[in-house]
Protein backbone atom coordinates (compact mmCIF):
# COMPACT_ATOMS: atom_id res chain seq x y z
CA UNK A 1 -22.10 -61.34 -14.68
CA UNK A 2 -25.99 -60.99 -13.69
CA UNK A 3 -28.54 -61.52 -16.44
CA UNK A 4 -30.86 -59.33 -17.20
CA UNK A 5 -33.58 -61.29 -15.72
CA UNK A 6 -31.96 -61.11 -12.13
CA UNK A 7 -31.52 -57.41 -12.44
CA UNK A 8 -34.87 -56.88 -13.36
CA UNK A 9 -36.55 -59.55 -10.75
CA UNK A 10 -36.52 -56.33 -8.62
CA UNK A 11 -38.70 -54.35 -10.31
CA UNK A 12 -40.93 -56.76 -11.55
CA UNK A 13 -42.30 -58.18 -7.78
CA UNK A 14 -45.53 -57.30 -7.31
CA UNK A 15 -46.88 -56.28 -3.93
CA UNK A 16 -44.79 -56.04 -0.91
CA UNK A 17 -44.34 -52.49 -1.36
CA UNK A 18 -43.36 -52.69 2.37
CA UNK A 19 -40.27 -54.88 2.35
CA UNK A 20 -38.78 -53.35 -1.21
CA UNK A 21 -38.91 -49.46 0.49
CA UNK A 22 -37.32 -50.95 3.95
CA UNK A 23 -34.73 -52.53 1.14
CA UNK A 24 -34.34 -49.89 -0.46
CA UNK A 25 -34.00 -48.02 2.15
CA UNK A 26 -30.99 -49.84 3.59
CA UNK A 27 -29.72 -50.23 0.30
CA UNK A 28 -29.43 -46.45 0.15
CA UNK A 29 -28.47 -45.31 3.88
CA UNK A 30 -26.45 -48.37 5.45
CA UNK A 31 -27.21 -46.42 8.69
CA UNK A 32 -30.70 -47.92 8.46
CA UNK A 33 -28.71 -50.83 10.13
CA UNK A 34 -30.61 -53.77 8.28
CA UNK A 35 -33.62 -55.30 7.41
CA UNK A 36 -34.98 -58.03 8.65
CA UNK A 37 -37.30 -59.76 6.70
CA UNK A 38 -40.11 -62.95 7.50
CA UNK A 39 -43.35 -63.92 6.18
CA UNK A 40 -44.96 -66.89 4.73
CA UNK A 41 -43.08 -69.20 2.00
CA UNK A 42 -43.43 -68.07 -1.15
CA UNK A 43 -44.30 -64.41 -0.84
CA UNK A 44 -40.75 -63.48 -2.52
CA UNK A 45 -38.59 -62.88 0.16
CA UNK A 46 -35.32 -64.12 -1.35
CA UNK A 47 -35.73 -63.36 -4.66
CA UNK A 48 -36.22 -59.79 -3.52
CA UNK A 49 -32.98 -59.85 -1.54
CA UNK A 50 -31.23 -61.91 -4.83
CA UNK A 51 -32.73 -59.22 -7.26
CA UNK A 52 -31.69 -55.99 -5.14
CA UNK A 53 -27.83 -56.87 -4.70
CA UNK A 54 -27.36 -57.81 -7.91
CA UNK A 55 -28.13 -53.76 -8.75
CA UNK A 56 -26.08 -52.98 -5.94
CA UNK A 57 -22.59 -51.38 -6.74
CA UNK A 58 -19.37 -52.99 -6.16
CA UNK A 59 -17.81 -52.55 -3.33
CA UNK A 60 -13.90 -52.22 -2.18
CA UNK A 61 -12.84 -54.25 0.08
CA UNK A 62 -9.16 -55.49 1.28
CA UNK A 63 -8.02 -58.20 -0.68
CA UNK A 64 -7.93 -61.60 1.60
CA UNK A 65 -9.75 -60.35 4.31
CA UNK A 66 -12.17 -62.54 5.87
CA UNK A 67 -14.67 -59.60 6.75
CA UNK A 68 -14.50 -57.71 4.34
CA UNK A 69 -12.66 -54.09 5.37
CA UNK A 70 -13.39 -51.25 3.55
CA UNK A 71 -9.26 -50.00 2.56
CA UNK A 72 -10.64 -46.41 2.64
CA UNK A 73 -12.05 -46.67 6.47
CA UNK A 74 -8.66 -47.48 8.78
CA UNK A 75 -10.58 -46.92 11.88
CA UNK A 76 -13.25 -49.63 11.14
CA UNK A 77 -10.91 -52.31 10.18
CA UNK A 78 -10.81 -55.63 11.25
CA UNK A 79 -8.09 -56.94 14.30
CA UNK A 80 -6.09 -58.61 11.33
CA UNK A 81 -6.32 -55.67 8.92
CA UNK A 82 -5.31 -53.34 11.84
CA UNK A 83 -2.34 -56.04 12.33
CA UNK A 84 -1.21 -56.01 9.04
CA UNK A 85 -1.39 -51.93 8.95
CA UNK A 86 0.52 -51.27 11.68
CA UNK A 87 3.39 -53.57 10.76
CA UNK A 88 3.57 -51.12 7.99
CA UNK A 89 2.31 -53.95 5.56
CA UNK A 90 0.05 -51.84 1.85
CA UNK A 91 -3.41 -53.57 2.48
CA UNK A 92 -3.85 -54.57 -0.99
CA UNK A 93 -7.33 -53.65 -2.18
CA UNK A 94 -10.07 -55.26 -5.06
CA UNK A 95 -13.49 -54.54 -5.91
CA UNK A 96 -16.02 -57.09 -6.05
CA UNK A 97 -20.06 -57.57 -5.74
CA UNK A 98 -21.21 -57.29 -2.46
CA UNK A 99 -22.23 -60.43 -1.06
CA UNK A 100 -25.27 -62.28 -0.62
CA UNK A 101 -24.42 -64.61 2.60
CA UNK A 102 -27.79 -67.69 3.13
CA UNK A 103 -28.03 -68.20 7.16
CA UNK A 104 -29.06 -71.86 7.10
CA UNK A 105 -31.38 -73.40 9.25
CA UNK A 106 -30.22 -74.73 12.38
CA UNK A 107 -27.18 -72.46 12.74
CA UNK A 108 -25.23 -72.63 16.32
CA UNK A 109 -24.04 -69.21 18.01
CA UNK A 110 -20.13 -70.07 17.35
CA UNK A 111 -21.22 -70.75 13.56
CA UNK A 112 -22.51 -67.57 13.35
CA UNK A 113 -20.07 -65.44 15.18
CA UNK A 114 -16.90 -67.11 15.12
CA UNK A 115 -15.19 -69.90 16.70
CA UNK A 116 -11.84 -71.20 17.53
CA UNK A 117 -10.71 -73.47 15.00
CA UNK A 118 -10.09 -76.47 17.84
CA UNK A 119 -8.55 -78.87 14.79
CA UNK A 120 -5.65 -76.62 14.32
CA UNK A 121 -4.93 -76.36 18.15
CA UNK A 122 -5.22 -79.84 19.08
CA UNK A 123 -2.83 -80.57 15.91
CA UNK A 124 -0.39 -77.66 16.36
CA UNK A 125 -0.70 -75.62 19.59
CA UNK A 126 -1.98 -72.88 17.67
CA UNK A 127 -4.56 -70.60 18.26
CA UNK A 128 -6.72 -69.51 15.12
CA UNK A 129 -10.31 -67.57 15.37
CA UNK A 130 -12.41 -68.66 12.66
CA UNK A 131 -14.85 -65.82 11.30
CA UNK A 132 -18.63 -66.79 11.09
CA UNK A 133 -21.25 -66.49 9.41
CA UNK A 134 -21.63 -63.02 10.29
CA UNK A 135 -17.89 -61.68 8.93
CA UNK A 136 -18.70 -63.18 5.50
CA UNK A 137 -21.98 -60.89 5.18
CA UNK A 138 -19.64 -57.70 6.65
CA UNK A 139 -20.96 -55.24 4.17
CA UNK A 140 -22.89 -57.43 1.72
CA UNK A 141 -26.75 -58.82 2.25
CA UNK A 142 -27.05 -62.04 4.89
C-alpha cells in the first residue's frame, strides 16, 4: 500500500509544469506512446514518475506472464499467451499496480530486449528467450 506522502508527491512538485502535463498526458491516453523524460539531477524527474503511478489504477494483466498481457485484448497478446490460448488453456487473470521498471545505467541491447538464456542451452539443449527489460515495463512506467 502507498502512503499518503507518495500519492501526494505528485501534486506537491513545484515547477515543471512541462513534464507533469506530457505525464499526464500519457497517463490519460496511452496512445501518447510515452514520455521521455531528461534534465539535470535533481530537478524531480523520478519522484515525478514514482508519485504519478502510484495514483495510477490497477491494471489486469495475465497471471505469470512475463509481459504483462492484458486478458481482455487476445489480439495483442504475447507469443506465450497466444500459445497457451490456442491450446485451449483459461489464461488465468490478477490485478496488480502497474509497474515502475528503473533502466540502469550501462544497459546492453539484449538486456533490454531480450536474450536467449545461453545457460539453459549449453546445460540442456533447450532453447528459452528471456524477456528484457522492456517486457517487464509492458504496460507499467520504465
Amino acid at each position: 500500500m502507498h502512503s499518503l506522502t507518495e500519492a501526494f508527491a505528485f501534486s506537491a512538485i513545484v515547477g515543471q509544469e512541462s513534464m507533469k502535463q506530457a505525464l499526464l498526458l500519457n497517463a490519460v491516453n496511452h496512445m501518447v506512446g510515452g514520455v521521455l523524460i531528461r534534465g539535470e539531477k535533481g530537478t524531480a524527474k523520478s519522484t515525478a514518475v514514482r508519485a504519478l503511478a502510484a495514483l495510477l489504477p490497477q491494471i489486469l494483466v495475465v497471471e505469470g506472464c512475463p509481459f504483462g498481457c492484458d486478458p481482455a485484448a487476445p489480439a495483442k497478446l504475447c507469443p506465450y499467451c497466444a500459445q497457451r490460448l490456442a491450446k485451449g488453456e483459461k489464461l488465468p487473470n490478477l490485478r496488480r499496480k502497474a509497474r515502475v521498471v528503473d533502466l540502469p545505467m550501462g544497459s546492453t541491447e539484449d538486456r533490454l530486449l531480450s536474450s536467449l538464456d545461453s545457460e539453459r542451452a549449453i546445460k540442456h539443449g533447450e532453447k528459452h528467450f528471456e524477456p528484457g527489460i522492456l517486457a517487464e515495463a509492458n504496460r507499467g512506467v520504465l
